[in-house]
C-alpha atoms as a PDB file:
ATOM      1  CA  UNK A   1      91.194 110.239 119.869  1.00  0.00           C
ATOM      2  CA  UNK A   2      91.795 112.917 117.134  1.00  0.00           C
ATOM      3  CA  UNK A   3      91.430 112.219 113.936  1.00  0.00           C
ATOM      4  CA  UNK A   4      94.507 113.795 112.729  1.00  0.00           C
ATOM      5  CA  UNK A   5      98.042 113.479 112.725  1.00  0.00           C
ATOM      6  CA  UNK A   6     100.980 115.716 112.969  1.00  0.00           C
ATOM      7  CA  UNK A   7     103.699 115.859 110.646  1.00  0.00           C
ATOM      8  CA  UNK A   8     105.930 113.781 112.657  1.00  0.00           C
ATOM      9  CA  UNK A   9     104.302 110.974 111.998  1.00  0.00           C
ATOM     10  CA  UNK A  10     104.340 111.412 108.354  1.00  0.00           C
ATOM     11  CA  UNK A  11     108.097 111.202 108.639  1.00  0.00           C
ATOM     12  CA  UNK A  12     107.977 107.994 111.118  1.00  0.00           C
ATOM     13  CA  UNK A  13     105.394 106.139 109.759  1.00  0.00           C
ATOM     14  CA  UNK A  14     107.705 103.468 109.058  1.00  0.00           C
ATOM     15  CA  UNK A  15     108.864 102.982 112.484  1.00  0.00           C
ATOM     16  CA  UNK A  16     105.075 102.875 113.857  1.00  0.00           C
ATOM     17  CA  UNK A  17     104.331 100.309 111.746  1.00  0.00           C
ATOM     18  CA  UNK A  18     107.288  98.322 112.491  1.00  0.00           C
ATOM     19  CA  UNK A  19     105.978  98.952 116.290  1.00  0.00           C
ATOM     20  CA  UNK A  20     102.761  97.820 115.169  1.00  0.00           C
ATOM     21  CA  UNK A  21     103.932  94.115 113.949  1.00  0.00           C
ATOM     22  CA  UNK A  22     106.209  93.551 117.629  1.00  0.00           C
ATOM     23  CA  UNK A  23     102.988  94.190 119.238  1.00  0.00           C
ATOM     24  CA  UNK A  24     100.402  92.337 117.588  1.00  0.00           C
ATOM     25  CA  UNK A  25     102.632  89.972 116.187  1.00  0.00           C
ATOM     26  CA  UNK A  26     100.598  86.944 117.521  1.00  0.00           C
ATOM     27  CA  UNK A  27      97.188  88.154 117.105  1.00  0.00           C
ATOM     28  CA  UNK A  28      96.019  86.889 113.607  1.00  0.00           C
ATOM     29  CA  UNK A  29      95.488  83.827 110.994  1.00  0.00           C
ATOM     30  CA  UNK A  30      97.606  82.594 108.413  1.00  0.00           C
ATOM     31  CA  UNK A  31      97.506  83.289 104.343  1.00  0.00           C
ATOM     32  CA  UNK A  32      99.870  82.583 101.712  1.00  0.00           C
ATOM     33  CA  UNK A  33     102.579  84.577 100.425  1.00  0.00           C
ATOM     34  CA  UNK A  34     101.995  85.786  96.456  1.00  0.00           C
ATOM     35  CA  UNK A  35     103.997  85.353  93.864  1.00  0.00           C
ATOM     36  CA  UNK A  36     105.945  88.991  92.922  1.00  0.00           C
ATOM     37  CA  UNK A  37     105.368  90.028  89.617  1.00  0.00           C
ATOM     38  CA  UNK A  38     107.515  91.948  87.049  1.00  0.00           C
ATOM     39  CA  UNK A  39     106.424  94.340  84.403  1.00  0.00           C
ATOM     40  CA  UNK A  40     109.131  96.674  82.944  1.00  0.00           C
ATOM     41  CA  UNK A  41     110.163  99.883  85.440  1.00  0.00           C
ATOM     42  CA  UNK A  42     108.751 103.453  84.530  1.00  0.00           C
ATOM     43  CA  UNK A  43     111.000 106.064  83.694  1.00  0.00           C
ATOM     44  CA  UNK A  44     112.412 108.521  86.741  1.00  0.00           C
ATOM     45  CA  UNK A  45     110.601 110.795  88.056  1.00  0.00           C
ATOM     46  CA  UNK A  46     110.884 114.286  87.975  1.00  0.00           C
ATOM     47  CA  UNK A  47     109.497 117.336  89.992  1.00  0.00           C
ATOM     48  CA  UNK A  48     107.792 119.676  87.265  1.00  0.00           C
ATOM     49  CA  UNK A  49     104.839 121.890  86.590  1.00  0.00           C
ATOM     50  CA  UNK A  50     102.441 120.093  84.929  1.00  0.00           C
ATOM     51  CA  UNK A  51     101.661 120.153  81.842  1.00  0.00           C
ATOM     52  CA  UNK A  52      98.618 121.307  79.339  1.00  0.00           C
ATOM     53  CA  UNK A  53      95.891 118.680  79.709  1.00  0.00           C
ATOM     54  CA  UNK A  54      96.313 114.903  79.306  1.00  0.00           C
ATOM     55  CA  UNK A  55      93.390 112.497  80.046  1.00  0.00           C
ATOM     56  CA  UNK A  56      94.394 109.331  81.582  1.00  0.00           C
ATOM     57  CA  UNK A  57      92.328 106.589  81.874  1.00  0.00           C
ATOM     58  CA  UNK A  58      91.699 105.078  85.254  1.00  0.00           C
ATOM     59  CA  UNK A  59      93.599 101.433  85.676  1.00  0.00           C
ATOM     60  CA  UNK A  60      91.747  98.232  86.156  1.00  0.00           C
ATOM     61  CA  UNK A  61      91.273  96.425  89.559  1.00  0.00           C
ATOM     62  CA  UNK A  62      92.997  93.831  88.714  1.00  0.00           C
ATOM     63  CA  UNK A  63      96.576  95.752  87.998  1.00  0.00           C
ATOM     64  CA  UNK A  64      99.308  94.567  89.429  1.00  0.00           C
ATOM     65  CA  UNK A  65     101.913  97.112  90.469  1.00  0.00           C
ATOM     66  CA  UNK A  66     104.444  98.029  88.011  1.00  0.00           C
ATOM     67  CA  UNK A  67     108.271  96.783  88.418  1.00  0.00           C
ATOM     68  CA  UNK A  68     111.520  96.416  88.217  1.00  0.00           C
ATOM     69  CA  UNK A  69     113.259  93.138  87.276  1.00  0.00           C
ATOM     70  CA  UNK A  70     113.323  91.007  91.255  1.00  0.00           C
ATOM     71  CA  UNK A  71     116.647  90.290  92.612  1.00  0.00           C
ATOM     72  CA  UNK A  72     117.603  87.181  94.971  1.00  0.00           C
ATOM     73  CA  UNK A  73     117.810  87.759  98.817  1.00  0.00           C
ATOM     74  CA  UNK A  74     121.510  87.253  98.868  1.00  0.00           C
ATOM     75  CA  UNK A  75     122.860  90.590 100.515  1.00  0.00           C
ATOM     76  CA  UNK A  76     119.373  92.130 100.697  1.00  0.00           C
ATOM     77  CA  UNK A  77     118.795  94.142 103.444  1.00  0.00           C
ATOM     78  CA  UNK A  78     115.680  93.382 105.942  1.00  0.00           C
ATOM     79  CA  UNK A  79     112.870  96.309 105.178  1.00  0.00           C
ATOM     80  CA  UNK A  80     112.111  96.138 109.055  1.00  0.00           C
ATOM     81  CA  UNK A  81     114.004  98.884 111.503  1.00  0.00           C
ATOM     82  CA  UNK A  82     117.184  97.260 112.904  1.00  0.00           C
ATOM     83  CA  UNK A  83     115.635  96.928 116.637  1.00  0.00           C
ATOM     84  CA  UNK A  84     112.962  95.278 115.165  1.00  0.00           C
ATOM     85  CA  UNK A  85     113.245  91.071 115.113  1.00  0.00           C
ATOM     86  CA  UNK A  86     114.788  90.237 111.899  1.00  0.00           C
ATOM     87  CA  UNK A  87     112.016  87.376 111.289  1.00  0.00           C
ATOM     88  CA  UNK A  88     108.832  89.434 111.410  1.00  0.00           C
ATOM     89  CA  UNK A  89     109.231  90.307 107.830  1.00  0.00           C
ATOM     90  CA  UNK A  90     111.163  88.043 105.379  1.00  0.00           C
ATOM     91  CA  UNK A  91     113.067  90.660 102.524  1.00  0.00           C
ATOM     92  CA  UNK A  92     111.993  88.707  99.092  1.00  0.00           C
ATOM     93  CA  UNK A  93     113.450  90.841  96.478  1.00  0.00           C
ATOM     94  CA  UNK A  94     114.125  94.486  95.185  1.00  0.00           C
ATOM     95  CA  UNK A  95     112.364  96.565  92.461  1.00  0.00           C
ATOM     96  CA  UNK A  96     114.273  99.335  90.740  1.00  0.00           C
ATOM     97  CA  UNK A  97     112.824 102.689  91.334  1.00  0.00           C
ATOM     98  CA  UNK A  98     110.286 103.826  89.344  1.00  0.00           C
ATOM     99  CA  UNK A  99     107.680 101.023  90.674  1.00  0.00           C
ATOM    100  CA  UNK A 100     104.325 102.215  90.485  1.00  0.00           C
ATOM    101  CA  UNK A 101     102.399 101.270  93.831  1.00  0.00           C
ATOM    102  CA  UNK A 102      99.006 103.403  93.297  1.00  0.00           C
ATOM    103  CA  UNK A 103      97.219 105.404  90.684  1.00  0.00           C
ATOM    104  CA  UNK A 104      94.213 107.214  89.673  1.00  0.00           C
ATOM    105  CA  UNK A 105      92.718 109.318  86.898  1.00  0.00           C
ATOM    106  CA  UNK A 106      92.528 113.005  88.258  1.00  0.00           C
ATOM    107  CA  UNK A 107      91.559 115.844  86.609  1.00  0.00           C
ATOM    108  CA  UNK A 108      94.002 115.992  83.313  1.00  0.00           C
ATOM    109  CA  UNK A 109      96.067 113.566  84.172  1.00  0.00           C
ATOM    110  CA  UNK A 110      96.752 110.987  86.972  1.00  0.00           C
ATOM    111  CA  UNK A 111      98.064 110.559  90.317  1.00  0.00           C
ATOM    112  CA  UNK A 112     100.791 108.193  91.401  1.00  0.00           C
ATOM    113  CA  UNK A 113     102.484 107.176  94.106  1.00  0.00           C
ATOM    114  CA  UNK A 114     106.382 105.766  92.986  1.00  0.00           C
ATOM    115  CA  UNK A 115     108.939 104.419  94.439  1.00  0.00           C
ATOM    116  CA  UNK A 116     111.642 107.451  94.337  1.00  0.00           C
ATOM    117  CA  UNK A 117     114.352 104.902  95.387  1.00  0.00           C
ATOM    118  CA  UNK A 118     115.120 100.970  95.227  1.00  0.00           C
ATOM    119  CA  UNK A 119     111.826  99.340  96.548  1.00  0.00           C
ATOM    120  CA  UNK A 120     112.370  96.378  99.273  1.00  0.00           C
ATOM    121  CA  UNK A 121     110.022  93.930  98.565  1.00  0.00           C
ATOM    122  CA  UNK A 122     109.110  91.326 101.378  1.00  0.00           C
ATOM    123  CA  UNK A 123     106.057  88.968 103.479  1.00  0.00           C
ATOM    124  CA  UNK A 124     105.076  88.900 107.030  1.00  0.00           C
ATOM    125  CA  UNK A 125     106.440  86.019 108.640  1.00  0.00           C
ATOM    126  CA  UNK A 126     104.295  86.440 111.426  1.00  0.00           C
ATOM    127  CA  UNK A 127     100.838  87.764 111.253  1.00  0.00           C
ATOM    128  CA  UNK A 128     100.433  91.020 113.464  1.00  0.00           C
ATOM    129  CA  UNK A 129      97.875  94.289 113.990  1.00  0.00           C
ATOM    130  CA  UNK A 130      99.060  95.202 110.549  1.00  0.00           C
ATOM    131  CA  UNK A 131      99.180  91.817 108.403  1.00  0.00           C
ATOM    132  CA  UNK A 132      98.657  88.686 108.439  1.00  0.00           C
ATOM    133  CA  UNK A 133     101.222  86.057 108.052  1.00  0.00           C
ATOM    134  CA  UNK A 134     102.575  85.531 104.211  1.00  0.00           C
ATOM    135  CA  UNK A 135     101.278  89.123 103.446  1.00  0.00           C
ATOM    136  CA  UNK A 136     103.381  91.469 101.358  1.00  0.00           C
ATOM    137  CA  UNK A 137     105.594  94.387 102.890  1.00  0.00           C
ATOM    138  CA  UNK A 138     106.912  97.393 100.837  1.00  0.00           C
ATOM    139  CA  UNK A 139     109.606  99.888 101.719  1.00  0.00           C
ATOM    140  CA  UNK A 140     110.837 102.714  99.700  1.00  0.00           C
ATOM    141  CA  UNK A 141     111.337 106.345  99.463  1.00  0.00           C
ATOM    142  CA  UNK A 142     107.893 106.848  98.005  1.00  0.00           C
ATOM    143  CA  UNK A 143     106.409 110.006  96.111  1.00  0.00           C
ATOM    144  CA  UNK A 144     102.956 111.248  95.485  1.00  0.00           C
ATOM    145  CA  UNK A 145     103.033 112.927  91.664  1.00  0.00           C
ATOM    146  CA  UNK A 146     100.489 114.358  89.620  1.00  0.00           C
ATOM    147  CA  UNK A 147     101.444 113.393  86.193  1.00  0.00           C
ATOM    148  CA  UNK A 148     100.314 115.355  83.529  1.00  0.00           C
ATOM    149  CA  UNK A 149     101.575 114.592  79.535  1.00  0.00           C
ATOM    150  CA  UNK A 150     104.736 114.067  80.365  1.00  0.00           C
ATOM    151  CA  UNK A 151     105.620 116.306  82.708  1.00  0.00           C
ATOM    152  CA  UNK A 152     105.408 115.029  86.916  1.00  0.00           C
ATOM    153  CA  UNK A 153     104.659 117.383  89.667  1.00  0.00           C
ATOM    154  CA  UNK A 154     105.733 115.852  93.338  1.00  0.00           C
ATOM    155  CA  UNK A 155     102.814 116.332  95.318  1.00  0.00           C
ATOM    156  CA  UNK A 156     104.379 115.067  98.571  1.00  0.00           C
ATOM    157  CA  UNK A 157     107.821 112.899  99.768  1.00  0.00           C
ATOM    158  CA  UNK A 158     107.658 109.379 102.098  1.00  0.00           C
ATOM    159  CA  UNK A 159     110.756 108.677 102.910  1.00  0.00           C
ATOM    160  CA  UNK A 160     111.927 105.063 104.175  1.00  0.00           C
ATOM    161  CA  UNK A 161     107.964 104.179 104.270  1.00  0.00           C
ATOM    162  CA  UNK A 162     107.014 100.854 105.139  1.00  0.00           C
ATOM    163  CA  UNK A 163     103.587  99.544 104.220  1.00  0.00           C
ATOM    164  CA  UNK A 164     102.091  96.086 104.112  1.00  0.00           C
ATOM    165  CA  UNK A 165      98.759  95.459 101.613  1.00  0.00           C
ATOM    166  CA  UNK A 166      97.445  91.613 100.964  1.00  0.00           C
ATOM    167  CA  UNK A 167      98.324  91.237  97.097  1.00  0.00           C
ATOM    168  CA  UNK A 168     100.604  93.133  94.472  1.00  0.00           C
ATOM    169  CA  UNK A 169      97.489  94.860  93.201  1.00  0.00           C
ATOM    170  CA  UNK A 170      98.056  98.533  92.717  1.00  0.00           C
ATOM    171  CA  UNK A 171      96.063 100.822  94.908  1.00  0.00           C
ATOM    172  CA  UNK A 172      93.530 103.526  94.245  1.00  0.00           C
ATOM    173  CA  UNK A 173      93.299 107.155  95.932  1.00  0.00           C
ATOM    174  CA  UNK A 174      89.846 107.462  97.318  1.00  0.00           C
ATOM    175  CA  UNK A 175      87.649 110.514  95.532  1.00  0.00           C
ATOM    176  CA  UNK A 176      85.652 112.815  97.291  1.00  0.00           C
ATOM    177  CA  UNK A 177      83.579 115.082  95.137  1.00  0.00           C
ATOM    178  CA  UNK A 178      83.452 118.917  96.277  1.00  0.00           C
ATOM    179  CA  UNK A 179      81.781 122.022  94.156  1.00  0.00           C
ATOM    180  CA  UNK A 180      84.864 123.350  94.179  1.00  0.00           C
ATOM    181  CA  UNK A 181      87.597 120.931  94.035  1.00  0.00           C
ATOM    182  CA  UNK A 182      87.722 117.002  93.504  1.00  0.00           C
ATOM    183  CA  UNK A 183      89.518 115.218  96.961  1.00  0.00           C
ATOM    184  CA  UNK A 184      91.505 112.892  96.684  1.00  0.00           C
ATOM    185  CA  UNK A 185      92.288 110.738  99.848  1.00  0.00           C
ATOM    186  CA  UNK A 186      95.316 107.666 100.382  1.00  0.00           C
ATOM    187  CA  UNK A 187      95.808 105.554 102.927  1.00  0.00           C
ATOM    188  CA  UNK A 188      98.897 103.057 101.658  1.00  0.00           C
ATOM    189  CA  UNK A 189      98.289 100.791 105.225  1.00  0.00           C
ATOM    190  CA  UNK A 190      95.111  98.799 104.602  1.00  0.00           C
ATOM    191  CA  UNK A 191      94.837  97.935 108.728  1.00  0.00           C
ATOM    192  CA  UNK A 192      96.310  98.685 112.213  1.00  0.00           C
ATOM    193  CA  UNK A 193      95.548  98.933 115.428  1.00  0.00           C
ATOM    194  CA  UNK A 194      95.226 102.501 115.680  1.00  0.00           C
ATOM    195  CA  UNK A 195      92.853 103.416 112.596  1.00  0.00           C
ATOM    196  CA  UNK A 196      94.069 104.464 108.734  1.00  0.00           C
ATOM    197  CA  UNK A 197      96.094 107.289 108.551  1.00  0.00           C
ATOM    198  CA  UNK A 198      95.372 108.881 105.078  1.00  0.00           C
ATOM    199  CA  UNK A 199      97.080 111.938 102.728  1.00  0.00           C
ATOM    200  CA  UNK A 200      95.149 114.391 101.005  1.00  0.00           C
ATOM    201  CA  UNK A 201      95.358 115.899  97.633  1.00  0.00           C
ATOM    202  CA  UNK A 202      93.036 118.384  95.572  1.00  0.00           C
ATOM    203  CA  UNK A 203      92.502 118.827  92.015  1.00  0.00           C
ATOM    204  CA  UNK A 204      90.604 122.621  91.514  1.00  0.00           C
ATOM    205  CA  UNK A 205      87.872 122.522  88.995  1.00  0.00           C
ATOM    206  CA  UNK A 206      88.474 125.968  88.163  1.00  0.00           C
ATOM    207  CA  UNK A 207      92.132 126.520  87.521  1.00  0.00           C
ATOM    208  CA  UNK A 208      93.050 122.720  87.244  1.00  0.00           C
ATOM    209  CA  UNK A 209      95.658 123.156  89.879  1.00  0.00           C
ATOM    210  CA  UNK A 210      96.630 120.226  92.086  1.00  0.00           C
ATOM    211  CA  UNK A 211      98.357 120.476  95.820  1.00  0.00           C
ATOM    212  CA  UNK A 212      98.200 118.599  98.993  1.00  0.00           C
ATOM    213  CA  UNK A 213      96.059 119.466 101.790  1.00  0.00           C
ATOM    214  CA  UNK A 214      96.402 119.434 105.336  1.00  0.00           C
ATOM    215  CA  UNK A 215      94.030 119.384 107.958  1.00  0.00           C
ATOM    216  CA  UNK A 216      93.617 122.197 110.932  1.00  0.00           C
ATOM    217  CA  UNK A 217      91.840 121.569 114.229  1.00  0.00           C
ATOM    218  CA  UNK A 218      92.060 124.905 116.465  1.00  0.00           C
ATOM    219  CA  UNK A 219      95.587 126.372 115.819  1.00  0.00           C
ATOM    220  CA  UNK A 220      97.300 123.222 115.024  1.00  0.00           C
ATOM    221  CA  UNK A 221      97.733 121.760 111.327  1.00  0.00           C
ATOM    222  CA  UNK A 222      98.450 118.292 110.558  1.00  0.00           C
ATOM    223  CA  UNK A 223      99.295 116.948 107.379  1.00  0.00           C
ATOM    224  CA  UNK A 224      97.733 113.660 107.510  1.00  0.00           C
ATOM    225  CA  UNK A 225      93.950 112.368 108.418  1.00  0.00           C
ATOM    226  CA  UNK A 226      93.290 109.571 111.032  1.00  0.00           C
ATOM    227  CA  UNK A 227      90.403 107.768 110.690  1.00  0.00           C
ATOM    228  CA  UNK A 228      88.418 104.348 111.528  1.00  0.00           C
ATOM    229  CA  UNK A 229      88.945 101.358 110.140  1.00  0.00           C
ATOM    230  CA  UNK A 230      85.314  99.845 110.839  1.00  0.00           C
ATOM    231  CA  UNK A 231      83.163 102.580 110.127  1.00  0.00           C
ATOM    232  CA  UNK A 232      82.221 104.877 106.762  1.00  0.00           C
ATOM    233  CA  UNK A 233      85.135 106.199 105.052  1.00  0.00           C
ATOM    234  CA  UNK A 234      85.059 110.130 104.694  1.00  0.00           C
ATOM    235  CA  UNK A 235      82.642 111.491 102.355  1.00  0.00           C
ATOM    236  CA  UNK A 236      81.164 115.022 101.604  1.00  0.00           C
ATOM    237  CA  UNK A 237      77.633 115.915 103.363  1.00  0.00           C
ATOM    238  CA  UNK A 238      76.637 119.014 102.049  1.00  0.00           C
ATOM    239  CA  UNK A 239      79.402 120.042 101.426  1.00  0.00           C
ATOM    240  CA  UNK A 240      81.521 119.362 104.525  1.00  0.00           C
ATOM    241  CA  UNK A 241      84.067 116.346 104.219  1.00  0.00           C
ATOM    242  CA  UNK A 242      82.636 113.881 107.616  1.00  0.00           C
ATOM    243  CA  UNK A 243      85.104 111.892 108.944  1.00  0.00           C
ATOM    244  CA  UNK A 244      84.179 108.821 111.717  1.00  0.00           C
ATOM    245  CA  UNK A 245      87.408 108.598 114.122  1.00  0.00           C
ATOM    246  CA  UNK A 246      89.145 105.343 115.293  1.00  0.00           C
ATOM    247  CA  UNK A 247      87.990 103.293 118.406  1.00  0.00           C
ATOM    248  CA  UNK A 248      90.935 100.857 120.061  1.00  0.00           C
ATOM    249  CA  UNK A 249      91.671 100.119 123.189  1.00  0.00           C
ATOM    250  CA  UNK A 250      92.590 102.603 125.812  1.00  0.00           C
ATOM    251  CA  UNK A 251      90.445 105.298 123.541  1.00  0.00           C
ATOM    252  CA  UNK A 252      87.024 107.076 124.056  1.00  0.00           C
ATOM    253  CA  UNK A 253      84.938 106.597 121.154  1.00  0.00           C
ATOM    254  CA  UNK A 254      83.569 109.918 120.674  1.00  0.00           C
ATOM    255  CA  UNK A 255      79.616 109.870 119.420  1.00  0.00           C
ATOM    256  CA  UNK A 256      79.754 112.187 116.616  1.00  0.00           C
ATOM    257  CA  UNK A 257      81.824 112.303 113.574  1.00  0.00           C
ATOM    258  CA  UNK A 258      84.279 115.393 113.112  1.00  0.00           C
ATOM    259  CA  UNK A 259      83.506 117.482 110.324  1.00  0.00           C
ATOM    260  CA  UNK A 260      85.770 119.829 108.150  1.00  0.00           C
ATOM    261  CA  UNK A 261      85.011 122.499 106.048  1.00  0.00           C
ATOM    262  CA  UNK A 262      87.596 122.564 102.468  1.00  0.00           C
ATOM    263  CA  UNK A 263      89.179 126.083 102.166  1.00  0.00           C
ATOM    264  CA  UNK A 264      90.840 125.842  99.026  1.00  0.00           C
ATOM    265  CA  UNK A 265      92.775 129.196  99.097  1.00  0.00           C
ATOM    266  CA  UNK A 266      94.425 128.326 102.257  1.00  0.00           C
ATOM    267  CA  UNK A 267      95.020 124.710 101.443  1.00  0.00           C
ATOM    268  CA  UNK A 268      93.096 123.343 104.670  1.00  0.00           C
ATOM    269  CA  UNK A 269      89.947 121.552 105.648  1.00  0.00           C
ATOM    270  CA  UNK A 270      89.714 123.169 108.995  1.00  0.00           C
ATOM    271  CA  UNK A 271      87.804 121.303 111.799  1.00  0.00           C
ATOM    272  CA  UNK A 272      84.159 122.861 113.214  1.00  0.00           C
END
């Protein structure tokens, strides 16, 4: 299986993951459903250069994500696509947008990812692939910023993306240290059937510029990295980012992990 995606399923990640919980819907325990929490909304966001150097602090682990005030279910709309089964996920309230969902200290500043639109806040109601039963579901329209000062600069766009994590806490982008350039790798979907599919973002040590990246394998680039669920997440050996691909059923496991090499001018890590 390849450890990349195409940028179609950037823009239906949603519906595989709605897929996802029809499929596996019986194939898990139980847990409780947590309690949302409320902190007061963040302003808008807006797409902007950033600005001269800010250092942010990195959050604690124990951050819950930032929101908007919670609304009642009455007239809420169900976060799952219409085919789906309206009882696999239970709609519990709505956060304004501006929600805060993930951050991290990076280079001058920090990256986010925030809810561009209303947030629909929900649990599993039965456990699946994805989830298990009582955990919480997120849709949005999402965006990845680099925040600098005061200024935001929108990395990437996620529209209608559906996600489902265990708790409110808010998430961290995974680091991977380069000479060149501090990686930074996010992968909103903690589990699935079909590995993690992750986003990646670099900060240049040089110029202090930050941009996605993508990935290439022969003449094909995909903007999102696939990788296992069960075995090392992707680090840098000597200077080459290694990646360890998903095993499922119906999939070859192949014996060797795939390596990339980071070319920062063209914005790639480009498979050997």
């Amino acid at each position: 299986m390849s450890p990349i995606r195409s940028t179609a399923t950037t823009r239906t990640a949603g519906a595989l993951l709605v897929l996802g919980l029809l499929l596996g819907c019986s194939s898990q325990g139980v847990s409780g459903t947590a309690t949302p929490s409320a902190e007061p909304a963040p302003s808008a966001i807006a797409s902007a250069p950033a600005s001269p150097p800010a250092t942010t602090a990195s959050p604690a682990a124990s951050e819950t994500a930032s929101a908007a005030v919670p609304a009642t279910t009455a007239g809420l709309s169900s976060p799952v696509q219409p085919e789906a089964p309206a009882n696999l996920v239970i709609a519990d309230s709505v956060n304004a947008a501006g929600t805060i969902r993930a951050r991290s200290a990076a280079g001058q500043g920090e990256l986010l990812m925030i809810a561009s639109s209303s947030e629909e806040r929900g649990h599993l109601e039965t456990s699946s692939n994805y989830g298990l039963e009582g955990e919480q579901t997120y849709q949005a329209d999402y965006s990845i910023v680099y925040r600098a000062g005061d200024q935001d600069q929108v990395l990437l766009k996620l529209p209608a993306f559906l996600f489902v994590r265990p708790s409110d806490q808010v998430l961290e982008f995974d680091k991977v240290s380069f000479k060149d350039a501090e990686v930074y790798l996010f992968a909103p979907q903690y589990k699935s059937g079909h590995g993690l599919v992750a986003y990646a973002f670099a900060v240049n040590k040089m110029s202090g510029e930050v941009f996605p990246l993508s990935f290439k394998q022969g003449d094909i680039v995909h903007d999102t990295l696939v990788y296992s669920e069960i075995q090392p997440v992707p680090a840098n050996q000597n200077e080459q980012l290694v990646v360890h691909s998903p095993e499922g059923a119906g999939t070859d496991p192949e014996l060797k992990p795939q390596v990339y090499d980071l070319d920062l001018e063209k914005r790639l890590f480009i498979a050997r």
